[in-house]
C-alpha atoms as a PDB file:
ATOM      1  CA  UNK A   1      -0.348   9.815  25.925  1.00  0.00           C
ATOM      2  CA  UNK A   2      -2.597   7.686  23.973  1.00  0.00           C
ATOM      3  CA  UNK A   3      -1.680   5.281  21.424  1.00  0.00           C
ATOM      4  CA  UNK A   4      -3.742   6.639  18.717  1.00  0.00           C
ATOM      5  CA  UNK A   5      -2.592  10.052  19.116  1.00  0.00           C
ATOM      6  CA  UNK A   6       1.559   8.696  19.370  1.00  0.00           C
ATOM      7  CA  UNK A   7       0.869   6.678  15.884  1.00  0.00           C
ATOM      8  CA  UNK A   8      -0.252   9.716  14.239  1.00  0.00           C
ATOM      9  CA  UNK A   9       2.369  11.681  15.599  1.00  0.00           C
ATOM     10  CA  UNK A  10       4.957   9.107  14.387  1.00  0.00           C
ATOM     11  CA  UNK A  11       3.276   8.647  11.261  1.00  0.00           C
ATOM     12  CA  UNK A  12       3.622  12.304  10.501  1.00  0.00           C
ATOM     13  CA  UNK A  13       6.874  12.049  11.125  1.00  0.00           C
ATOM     14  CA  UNK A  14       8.105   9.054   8.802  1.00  0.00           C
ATOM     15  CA  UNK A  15       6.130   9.621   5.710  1.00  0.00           C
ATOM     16  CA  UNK A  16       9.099   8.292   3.482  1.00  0.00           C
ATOM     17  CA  UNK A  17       9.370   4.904   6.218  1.00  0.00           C
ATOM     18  CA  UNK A  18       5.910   4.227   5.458  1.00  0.00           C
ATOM     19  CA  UNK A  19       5.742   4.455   1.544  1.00  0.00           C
ATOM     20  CA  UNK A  20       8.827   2.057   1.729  1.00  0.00           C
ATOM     21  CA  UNK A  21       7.339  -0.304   3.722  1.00  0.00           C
ATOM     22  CA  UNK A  22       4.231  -0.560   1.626  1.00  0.00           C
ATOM     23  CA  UNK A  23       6.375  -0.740  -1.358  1.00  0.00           C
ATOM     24  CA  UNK A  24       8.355  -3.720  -0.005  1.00  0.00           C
ATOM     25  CA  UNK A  25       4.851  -5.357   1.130  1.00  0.00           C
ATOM     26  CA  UNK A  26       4.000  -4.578  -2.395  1.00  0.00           C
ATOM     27  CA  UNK A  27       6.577  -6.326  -4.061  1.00  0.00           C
ATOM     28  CA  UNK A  28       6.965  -9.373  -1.449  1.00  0.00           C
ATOM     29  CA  UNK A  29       3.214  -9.841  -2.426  1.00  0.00           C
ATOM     30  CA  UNK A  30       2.850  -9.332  -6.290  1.00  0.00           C
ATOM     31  CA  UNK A  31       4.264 -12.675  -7.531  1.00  0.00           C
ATOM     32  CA  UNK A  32       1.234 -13.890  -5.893  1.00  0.00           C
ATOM     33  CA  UNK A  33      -1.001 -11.615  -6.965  1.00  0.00           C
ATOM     34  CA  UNK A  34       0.421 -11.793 -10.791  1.00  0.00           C
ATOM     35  CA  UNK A  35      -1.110 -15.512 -10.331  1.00  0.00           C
ATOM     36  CA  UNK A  36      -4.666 -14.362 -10.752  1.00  0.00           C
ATOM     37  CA  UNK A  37      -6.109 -12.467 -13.304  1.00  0.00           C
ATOM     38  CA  UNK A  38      -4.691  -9.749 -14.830  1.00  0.00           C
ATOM     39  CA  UNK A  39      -7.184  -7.472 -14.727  1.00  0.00           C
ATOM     40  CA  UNK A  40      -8.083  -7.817 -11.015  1.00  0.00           C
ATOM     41  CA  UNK A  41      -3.933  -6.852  -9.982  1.00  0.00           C
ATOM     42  CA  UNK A  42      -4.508  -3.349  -9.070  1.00  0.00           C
ATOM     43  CA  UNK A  43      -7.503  -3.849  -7.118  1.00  0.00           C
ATOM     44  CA  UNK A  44      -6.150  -6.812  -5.213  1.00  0.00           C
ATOM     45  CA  UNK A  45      -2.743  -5.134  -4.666  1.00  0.00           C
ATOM     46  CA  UNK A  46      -4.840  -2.463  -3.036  1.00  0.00           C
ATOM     47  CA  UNK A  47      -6.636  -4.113  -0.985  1.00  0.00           C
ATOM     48  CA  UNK A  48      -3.903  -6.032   0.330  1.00  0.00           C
ATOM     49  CA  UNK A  49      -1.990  -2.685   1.366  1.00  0.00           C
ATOM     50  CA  UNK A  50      -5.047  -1.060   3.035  1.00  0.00           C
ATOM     51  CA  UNK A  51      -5.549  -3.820   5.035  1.00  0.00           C
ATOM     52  CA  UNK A  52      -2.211  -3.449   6.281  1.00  0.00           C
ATOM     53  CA  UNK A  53      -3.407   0.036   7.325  1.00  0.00           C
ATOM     54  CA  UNK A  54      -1.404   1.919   5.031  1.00  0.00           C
ATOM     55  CA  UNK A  55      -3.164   5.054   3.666  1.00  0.00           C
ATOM     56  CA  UNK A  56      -5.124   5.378   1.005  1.00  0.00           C
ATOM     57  CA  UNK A  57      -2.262   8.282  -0.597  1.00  0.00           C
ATOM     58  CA  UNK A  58       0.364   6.044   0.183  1.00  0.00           C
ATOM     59  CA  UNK A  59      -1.334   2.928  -1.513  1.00  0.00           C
ATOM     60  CA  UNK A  60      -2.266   4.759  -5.018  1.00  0.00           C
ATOM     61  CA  UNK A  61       1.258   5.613  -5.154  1.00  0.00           C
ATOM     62  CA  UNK A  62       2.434   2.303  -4.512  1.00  0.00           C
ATOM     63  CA  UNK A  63      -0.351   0.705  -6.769  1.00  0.00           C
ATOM     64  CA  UNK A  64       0.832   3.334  -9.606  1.00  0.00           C
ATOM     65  CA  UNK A  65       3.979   2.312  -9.647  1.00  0.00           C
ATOM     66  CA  UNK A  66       4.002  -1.253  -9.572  1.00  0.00           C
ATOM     67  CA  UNK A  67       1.167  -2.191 -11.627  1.00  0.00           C
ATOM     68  CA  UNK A  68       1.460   1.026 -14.051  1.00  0.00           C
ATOM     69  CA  UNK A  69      -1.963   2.245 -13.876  1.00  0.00           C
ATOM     70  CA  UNK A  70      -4.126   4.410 -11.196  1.00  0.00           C
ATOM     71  CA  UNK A  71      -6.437   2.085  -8.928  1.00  0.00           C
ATOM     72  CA  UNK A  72      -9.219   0.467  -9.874  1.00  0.00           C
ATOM     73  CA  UNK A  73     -12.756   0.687  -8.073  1.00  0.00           C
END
């Protein structure tokens, strides 16, 4: 099997694992982020978790409920 086609299998599996994992990469990675300006914290959190590869569903949800407001463009 290919690898692509095994990670989307797996990731269709483990919807819950994933959303945890990009809320603890989240919150590992918002004291640093509450460093910089306030207004740029949703856009950098987001950012951060899609380069990580998590998708984009995943990341508003986590960005929504750590920061408190949707994602910024």
């Amino acid at each position: 099997m290919e690898a692509p086609l095994v990670g989307a299998a797996l990731g269709a599996l483990e919807p819950d694992a994933a959303l945890a994992r990009a809320r603890d990469a989240a919150r590992r990675r918002l004291p640093a982020l509450r460093r910089g300006r306030p207004d740029r914290l949703a856009t950098r959190l987001r950012d951060y978790l899609m380069r990580r590869g998590y998708g984009a569903s995943v990341v508003a949800r986590v960005v929504r409920e750590c920061v408190g407001n949707p994602m910024v463009e």
